[in-house]
Protein backbone atom coordinates (compact mmCIF):
# COMPACT_ATOMS: atom_id res chain seq x y z
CA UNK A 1 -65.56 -11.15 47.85
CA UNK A 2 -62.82 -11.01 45.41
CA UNK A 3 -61.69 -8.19 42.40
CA UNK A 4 -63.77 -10.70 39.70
CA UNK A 5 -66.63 -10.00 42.29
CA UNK A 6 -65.75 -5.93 42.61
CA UNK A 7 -65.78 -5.62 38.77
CA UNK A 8 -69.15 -7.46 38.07
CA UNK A 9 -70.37 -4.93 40.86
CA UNK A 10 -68.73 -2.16 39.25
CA UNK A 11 -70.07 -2.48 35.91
CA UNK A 12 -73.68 -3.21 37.46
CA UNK A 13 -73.16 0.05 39.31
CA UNK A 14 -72.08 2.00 36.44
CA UNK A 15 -74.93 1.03 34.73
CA UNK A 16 -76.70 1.69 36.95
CA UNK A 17 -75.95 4.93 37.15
CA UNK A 18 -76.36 5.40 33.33
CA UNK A 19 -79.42 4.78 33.18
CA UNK A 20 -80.09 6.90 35.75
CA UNK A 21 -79.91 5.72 38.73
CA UNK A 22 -77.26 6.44 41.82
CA UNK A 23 -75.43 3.21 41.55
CA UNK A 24 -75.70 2.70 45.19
CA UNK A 25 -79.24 1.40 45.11
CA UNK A 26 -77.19 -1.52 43.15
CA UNK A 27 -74.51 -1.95 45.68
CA UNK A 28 -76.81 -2.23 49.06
CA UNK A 29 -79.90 -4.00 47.53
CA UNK A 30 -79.39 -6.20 44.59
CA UNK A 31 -75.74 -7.18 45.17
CA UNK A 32 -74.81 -6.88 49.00
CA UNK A 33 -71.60 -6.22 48.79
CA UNK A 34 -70.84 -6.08 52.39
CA UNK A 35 -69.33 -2.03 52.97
CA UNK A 36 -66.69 -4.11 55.12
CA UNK A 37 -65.26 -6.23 52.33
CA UNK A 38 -61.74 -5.91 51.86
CA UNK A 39 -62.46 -5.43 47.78
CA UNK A 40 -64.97 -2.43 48.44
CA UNK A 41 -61.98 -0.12 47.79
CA UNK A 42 -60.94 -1.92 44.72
CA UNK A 43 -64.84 -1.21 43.29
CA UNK A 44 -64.58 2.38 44.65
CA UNK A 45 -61.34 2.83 42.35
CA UNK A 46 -63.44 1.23 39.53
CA UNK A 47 -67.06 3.10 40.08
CA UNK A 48 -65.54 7.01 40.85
CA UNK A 49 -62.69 6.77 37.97
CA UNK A 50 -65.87 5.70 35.44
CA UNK A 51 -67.47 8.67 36.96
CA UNK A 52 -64.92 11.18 36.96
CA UNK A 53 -63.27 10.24 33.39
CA UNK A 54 -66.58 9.29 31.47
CA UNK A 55 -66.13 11.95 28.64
CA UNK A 56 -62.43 10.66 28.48
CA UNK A 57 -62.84 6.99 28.29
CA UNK A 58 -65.80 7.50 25.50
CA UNK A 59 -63.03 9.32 23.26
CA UNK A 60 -60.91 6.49 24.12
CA UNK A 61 -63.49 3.92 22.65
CA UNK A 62 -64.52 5.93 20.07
CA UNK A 63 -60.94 6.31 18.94
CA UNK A 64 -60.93 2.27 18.51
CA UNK A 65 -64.33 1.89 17.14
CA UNK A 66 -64.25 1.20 13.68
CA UNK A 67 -67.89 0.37 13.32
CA UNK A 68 -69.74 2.05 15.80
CA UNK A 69 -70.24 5.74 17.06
CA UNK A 70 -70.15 5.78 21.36
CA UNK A 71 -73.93 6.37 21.30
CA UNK A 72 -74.62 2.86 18.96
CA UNK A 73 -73.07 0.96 21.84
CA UNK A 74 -75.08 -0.78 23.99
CA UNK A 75 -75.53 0.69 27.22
CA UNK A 76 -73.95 -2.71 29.19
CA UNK A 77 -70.90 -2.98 26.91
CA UNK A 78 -70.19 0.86 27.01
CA UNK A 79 -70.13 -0.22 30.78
CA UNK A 80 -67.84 -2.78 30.51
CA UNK A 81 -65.68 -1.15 28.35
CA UNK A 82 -65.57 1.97 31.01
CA UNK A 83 -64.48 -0.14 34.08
CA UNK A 84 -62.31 -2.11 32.16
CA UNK A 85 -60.38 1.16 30.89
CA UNK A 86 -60.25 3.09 34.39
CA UNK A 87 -58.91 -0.31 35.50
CA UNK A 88 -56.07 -0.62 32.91
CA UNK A 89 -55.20 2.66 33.77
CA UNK A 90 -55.57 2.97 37.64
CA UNK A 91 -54.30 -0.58 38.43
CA UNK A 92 -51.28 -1.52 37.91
CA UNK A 93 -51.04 -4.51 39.59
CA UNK A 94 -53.55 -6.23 37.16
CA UNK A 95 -52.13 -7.57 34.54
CA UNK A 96 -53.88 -6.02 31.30
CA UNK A 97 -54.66 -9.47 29.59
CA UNK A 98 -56.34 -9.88 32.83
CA UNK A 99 -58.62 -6.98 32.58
CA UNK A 100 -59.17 -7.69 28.94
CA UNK A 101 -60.46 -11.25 29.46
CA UNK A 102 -62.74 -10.31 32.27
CA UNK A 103 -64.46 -7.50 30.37
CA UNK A 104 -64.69 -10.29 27.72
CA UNK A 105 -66.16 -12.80 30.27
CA UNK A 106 -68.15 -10.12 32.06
CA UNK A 107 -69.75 -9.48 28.03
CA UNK A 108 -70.60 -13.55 28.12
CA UNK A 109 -72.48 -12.88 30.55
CA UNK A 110 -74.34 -9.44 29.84
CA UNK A 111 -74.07 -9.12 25.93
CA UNK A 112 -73.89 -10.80 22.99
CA UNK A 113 -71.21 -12.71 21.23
CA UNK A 114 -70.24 -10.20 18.83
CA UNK A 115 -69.66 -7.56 21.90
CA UNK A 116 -67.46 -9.72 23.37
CA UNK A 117 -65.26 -9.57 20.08
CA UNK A 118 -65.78 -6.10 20.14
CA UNK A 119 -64.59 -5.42 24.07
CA UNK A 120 -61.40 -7.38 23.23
CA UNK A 121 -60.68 -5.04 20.13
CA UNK A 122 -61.20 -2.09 21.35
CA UNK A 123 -59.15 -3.04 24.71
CA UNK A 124 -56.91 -4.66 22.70
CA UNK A 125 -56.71 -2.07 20.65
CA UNK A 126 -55.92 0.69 23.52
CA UNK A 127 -53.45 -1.55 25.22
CA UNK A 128 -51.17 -1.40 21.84
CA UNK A 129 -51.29 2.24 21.36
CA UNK A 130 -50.52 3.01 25.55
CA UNK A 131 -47.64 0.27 24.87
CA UNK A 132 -46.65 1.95 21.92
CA UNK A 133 -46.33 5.62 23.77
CA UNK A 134 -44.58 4.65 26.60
CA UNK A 135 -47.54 3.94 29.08
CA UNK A 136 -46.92 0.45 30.14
C-alpha cells in the first residue's frame, strides 16, 4: 500500500473510533491492510497521535474556525482534519501542501464541497501561523 492508502485508513479508523468503535475492527475487516505492509507504521503514527492529542488538535481547529464550533463539524471532516494535523506535525518529510491537498481530496470523497473549502482553510490556516512562529 502506499501513505495516500495509510491516510484513507487512518481517517476511516479514527472515525471509527469516534463513533465508538476500536478502530481496529476497520483496519482487519473492512480495509485489510495487511499488518506486514511497509506503510502500517506510517498509519500507526497517524491513528495513536489522533488519539493521544485529540483535545489538542480540536483547540487547534477551533482556533481557525470562523464559522463553526468543534462540535458543528461533521464527524468525517473533524476526522480528516485530525490526521491531517498529527501529520503536519509528526511528519516532516511530507511536504505540508501535500497533506493539505489530500485531506482536501480525502473530503471529495467523504464530505461535501463546502468541507473541502473548509479543510483547506483551516489547514491552511494552521500552516501560516506554525510558519509564522518558527515551526516550519
Amino acid at each position: 500500500m502506499s501513505r495516500h492508502a495509510a491516510r484513507r485508513a487512518a481517517v476511516q479508523m479514527v472515525y471509527e473510533w469516534m463513533l465508538g468503535g476500536d478502530g481496529e475492527t476497520t483496519l482487519t475487516d473492512l480495509i485489510e491492510f495487511p499488518q506486514d505492509d511497509p506503510d502500517i507504521g506510517y498509519l500507526d503514527i497517524l491513528v495513536t497521535g489522533v488519539r493521544a492529542r485529540k483535545a489538542e488538535l480540536e483547540q487547534a481547529i477551533a482556533q481557525r474556525s470562523e464559522s463553526w464550533t468543534v462540535d458543528r463539524i461533521p464527524n468525517v471532516v473533524k476526522a480528516i482534519l485530525y490526521v491531517a494535523l498529527v501529520e503536519l506535525d509528526a511528519c516532516p518529510d511530507v511536504p505540508d501542501s501535500v497533506a493539505i491537498n489530500e485531506a482536501v481530496d480525502m473530503a471529495h470523497l467523504y464530505a461535501e464541497e463546502s468541507d473541502a473549502r473548509f479543510i483547506n482553510g483551516v489547514l491552511g490556516n494552521y500552516v501560516r501561523a506554525q510558519v509564522s512562529q518558527g515551526h516550519e
